[in-house]
Protein backbone atom coordinates (compact mmCIF):
# COMPACT_ATOMS: atom_id res chain seq x y z
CA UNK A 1 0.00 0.00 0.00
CA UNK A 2 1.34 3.42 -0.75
CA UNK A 3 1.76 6.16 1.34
CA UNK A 4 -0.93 8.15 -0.12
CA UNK A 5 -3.14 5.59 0.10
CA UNK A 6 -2.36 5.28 3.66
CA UNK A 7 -3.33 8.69 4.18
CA UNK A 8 -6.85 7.68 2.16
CA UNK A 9 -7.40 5.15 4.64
CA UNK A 10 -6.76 6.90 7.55
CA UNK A 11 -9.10 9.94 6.14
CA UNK A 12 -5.74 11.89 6.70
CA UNK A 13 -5.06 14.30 3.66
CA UNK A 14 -2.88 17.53 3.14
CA UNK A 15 -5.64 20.04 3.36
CA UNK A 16 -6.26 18.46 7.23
CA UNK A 17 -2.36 18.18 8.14
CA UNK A 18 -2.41 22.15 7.79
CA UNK A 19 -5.31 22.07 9.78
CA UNK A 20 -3.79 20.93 13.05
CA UNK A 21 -2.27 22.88 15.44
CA UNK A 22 1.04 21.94 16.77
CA UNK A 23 2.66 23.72 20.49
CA UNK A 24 5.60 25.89 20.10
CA UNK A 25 7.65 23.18 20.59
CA UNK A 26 6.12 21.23 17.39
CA UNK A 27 4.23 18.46 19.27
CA UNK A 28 0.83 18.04 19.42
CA UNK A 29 -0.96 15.62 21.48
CA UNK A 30 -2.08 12.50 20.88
CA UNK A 31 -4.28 9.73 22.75
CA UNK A 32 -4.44 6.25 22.13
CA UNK A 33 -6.86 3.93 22.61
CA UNK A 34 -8.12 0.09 21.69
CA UNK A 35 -9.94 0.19 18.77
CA UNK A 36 -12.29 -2.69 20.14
CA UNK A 37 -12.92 -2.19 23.81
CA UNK A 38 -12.35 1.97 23.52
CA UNK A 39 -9.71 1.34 26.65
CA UNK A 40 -7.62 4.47 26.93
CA UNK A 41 -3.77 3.26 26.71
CA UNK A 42 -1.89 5.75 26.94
CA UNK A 43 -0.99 9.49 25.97
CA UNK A 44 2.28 10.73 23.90
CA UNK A 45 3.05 13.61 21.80
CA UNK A 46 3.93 13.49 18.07
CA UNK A 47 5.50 15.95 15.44
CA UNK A 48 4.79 16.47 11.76
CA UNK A 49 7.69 13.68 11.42
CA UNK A 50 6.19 11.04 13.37
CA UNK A 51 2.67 11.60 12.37
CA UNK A 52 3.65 11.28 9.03
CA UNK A 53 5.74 8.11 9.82
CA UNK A 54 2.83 6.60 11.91
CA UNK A 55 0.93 7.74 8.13
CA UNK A 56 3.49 5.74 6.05
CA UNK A 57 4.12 2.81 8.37
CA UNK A 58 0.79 2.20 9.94
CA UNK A 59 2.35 1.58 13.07
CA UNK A 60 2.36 4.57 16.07
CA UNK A 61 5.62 6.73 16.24
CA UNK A 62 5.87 9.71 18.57
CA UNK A 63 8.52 12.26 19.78
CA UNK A 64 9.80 11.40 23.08
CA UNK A 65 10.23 14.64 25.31
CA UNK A 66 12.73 13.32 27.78
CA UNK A 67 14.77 12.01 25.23
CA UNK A 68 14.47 14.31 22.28
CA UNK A 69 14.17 11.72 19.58
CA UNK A 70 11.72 9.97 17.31
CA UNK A 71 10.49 6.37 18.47
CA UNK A 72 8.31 3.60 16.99
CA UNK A 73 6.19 2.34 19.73
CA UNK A 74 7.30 -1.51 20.36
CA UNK A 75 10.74 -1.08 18.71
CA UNK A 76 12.63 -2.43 21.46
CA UNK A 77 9.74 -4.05 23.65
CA UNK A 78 7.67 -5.34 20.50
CA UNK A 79 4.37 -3.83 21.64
CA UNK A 80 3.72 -2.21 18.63
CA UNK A 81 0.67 -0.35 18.19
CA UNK A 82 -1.04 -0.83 14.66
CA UNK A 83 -2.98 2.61 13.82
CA UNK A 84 -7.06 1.51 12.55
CA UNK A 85 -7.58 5.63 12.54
CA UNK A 86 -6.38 8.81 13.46
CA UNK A 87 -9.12 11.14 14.97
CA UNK A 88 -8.62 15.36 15.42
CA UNK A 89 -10.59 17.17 17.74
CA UNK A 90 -12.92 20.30 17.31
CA UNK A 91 -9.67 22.50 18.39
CA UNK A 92 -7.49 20.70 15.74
CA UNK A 93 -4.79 20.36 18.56
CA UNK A 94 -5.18 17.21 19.88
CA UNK A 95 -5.27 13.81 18.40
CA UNK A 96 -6.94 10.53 18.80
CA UNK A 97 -5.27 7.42 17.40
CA UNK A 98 -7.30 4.04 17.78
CA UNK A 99 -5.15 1.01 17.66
CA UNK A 100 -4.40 -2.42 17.41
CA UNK A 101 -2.39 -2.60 20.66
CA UNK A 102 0.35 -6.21 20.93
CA UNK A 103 1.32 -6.40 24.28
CA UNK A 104 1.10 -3.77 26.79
CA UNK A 105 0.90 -0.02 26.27
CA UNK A 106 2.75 1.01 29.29
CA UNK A 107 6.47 0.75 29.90
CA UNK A 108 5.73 -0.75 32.97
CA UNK A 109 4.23 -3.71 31.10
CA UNK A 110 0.41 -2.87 32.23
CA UNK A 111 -2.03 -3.22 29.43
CA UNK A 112 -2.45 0.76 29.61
CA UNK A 113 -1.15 3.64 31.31
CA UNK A 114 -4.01 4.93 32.99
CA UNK A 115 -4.30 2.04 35.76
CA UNK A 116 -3.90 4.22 38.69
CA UNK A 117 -6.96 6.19 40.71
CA UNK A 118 -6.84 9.31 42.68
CA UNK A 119 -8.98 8.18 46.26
CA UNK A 120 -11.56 10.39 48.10
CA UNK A 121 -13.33 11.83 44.57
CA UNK A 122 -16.74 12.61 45.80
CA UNK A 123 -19.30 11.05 43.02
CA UNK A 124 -23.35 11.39 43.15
């Protein structure tokens, strides 16, 4: 499959890449979640590079703040994360990527990131 029809598939095009708005810093955002149970797995930021390589490769790359590089999420662990669609929100600054997840999300091995609560939230 080509690139461009990678970008077809994911109903990503040109015209919506200069849509989104990226931070000063270039990075924009981007939540992932199970394409099948809608589990939120985790939360990373991405540039116009990695989007565009998570475009081309169908697998989820981000920019990684703390080390100031590019990675392919399951590169060294093999938990890759196979991209089914890439989602923008109303503000065009935040993305939603649903995925395929192998393996766990977290680097702490849990399925997702998100497995700790915050006690004493009052609810009705």
């Amino acid at each position: 499959m080509t690139a461009k029809q990678k970008l077809e598939t994911l109903k990503i095009t040109k015209r919506t890449l200069s849509k989104l708005r990226f931070n000063s810093d270039g990075l924009i955002p981007a939540i992932v979640q199970d394409y099948k149970t809608k589990e939120v797995l985790m939360m990373a930021y991405m540039n116009l590079d990695s989007l565009k390589a998570t475009i081309k490769e169908g697998k989820a790359a981000y920019w990684s703040r703390s080390r100031q590089e590019f990675w392919i999420k399951g590169m060294t662990s093999g938990h890759f994360q196979y991209v089914k669609e890439i989602r923008y929100d109303c503000d065009c600054d935040t993305l939603l990527l649903t995925v395929k997840q192998v393996g766990a999300a977290c680097h702490t091995f849990k399925k997702s990131c998100f497995y700790r609560t915050i006690e004493g939230i009052k609810t009705s």
